[in-house]
Protein backbone atom coordinates (compact mmCIF):
# COMPACT_ATOMS: atom_id res chain seq x y z
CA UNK A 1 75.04 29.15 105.88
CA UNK A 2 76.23 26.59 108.63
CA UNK A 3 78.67 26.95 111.64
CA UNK A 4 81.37 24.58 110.84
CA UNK A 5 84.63 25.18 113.03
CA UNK A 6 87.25 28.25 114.66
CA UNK A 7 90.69 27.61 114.20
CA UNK A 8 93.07 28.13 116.74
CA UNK A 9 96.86 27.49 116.24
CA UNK A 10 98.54 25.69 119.16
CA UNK A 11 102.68 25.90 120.30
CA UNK A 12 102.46 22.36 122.41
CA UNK A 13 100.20 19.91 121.72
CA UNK A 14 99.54 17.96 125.29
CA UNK A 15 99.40 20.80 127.02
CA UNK A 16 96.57 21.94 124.60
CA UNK A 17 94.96 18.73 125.43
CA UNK A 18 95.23 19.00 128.72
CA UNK A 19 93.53 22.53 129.03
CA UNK A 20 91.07 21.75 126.09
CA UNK A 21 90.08 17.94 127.71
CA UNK A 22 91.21 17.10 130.98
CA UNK A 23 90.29 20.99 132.02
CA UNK A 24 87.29 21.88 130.23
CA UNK A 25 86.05 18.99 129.29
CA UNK A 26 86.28 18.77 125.36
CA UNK A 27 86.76 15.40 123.72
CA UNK A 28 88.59 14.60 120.54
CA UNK A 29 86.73 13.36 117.39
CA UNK A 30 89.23 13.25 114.92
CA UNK A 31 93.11 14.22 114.01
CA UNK A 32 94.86 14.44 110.85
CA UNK A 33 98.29 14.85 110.11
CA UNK A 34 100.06 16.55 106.81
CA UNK A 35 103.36 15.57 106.25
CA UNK A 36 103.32 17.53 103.50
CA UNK A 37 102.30 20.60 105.15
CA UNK A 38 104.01 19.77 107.98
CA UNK A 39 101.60 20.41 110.65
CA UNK A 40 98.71 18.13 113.09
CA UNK A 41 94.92 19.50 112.95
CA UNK A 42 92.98 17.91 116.10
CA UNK A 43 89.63 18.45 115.92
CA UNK A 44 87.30 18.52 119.46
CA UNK A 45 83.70 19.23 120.66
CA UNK A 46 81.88 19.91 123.74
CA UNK A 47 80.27 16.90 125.02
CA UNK A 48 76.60 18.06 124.64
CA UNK A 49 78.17 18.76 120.91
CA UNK A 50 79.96 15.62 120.05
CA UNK A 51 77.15 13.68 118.52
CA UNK A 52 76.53 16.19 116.44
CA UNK A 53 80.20 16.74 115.87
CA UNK A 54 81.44 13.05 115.06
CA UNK A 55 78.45 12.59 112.31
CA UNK A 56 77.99 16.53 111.10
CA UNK A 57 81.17 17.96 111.71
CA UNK A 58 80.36 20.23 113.60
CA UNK A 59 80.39 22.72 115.47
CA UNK A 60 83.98 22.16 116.05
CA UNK A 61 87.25 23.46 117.72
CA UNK A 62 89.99 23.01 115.01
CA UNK A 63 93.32 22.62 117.21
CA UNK A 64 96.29 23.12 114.40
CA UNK A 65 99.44 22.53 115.37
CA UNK A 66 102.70 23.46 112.67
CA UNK A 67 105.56 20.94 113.24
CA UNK A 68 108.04 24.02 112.22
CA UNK A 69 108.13 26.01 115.69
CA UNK A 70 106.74 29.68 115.55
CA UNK A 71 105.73 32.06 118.19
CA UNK A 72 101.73 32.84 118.69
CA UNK A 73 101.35 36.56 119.98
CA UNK A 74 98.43 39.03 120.15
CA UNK A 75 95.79 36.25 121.93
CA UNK A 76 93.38 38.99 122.67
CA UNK A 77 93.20 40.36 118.68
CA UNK A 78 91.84 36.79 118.26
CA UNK A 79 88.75 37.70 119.91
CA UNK A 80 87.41 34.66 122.35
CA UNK A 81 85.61 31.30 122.05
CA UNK A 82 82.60 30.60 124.33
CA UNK A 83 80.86 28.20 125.82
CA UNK A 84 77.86 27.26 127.75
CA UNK A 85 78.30 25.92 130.91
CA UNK A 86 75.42 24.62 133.47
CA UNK A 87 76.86 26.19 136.94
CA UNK A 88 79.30 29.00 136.24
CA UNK A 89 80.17 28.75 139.62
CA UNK A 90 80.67 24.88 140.01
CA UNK A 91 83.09 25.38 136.50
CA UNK A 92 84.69 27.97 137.85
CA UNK A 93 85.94 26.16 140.62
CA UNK A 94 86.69 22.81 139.01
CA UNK A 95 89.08 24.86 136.66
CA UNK A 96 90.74 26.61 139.52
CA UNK A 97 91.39 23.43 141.29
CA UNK A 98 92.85 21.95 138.22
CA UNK A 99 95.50 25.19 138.36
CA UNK A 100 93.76 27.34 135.76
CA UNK A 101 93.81 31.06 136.33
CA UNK A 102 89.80 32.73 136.32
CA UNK A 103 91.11 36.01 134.51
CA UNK A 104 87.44 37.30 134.93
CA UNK A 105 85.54 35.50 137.94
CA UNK A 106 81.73 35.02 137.60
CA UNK A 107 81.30 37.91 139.72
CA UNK A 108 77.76 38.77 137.88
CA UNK A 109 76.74 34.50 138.01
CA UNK A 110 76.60 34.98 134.37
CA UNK A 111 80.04 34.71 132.73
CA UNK A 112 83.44 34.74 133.17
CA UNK A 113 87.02 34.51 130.93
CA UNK A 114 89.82 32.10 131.15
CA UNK A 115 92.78 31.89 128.62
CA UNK A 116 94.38 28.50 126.95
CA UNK A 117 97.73 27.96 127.50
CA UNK A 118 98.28 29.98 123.99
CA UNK A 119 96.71 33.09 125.73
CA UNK A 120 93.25 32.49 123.46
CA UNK A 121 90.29 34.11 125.49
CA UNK A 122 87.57 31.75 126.42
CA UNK A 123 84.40 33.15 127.40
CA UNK A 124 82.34 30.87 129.89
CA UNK A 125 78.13 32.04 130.36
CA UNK A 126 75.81 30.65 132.56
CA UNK A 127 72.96 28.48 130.93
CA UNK A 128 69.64 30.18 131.65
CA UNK A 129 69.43 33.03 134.04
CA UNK A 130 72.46 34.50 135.55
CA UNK A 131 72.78 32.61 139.31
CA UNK A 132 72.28 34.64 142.33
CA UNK A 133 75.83 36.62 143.05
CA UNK A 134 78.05 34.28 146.02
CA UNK A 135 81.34 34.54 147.22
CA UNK A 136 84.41 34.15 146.98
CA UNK A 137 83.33 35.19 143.35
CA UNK A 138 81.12 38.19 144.15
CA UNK A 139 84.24 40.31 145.23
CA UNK A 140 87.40 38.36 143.34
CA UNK A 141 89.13 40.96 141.25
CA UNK A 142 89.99 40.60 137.91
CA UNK A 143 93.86 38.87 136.81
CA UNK A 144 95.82 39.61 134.15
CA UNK A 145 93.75 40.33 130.87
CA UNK A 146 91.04 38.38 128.28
């Protein structure tokens, strides 16, 4: 068995791209568009993935966005993506000063949530060991849910 892909259906497309790349980082390898089915998938990786991504496909984030608007409720019954990041902290903060919400701050300098603009969980852990506890994480409460 191989890892291939998670799905997650989008309402706006730029303003997934903006969370997904500008925010965290994730770059586009490849897009295709169904007229037929009437809908965009957008397919990204994480840098350290993207090699691996552009000749294996994969391990991918499958972005799909349907032409025909619908509302996208229950987030949370999704579950969560995650990723690996190398200074919880240092991400953490970059994110924040790029206006996204930390719904779960790295209070523990292992891991801590953030939500996409289509209220999917993402789940961000440390690489390695957990980093020492620091503030202003160490006593930032929790916002909202993830």
């Amino acid at each position: 068995m191989q890892y291939l892909h998670t799905m997650i259906r989008i309402s706006d497309v730029d303003q997934s791209l903006d969370f997904f790349c500008n925010k965290l980082g994730m770059r586009e390898v490849r897009r295709y568009d169904s007229e037929k089915g009437r809908f965009t998938n957008i397919f990204l990786a994480a840098p350290e993935d993207e090699e691996s991504a552009r000749e294996n496909k994969t391990p991918l984030l499958e972005l799909t966005y349907n032409w025909d608007p619908e509302p996208y409720t229950g987030g949370r019954n999704f579950g969560h993506l995650a990723f690996r990041v190398d200074d919880i902290y240092a991400t953490c903060r970059k994110l924040m000063d790029k206006g996204v919400t930390i719904n779960r701050p790295p209070r523990d300098g292992f891991m801590a949530f953030i939500k996409t603009p289509d209220n999917i969980s993402i789940e961000l852990l440390q690489k390695g060991d957990a980093l020492e506890p620091a503030e202003p994480w160490a006593s930032m409460e929790n916002t909202g849910t993830w």
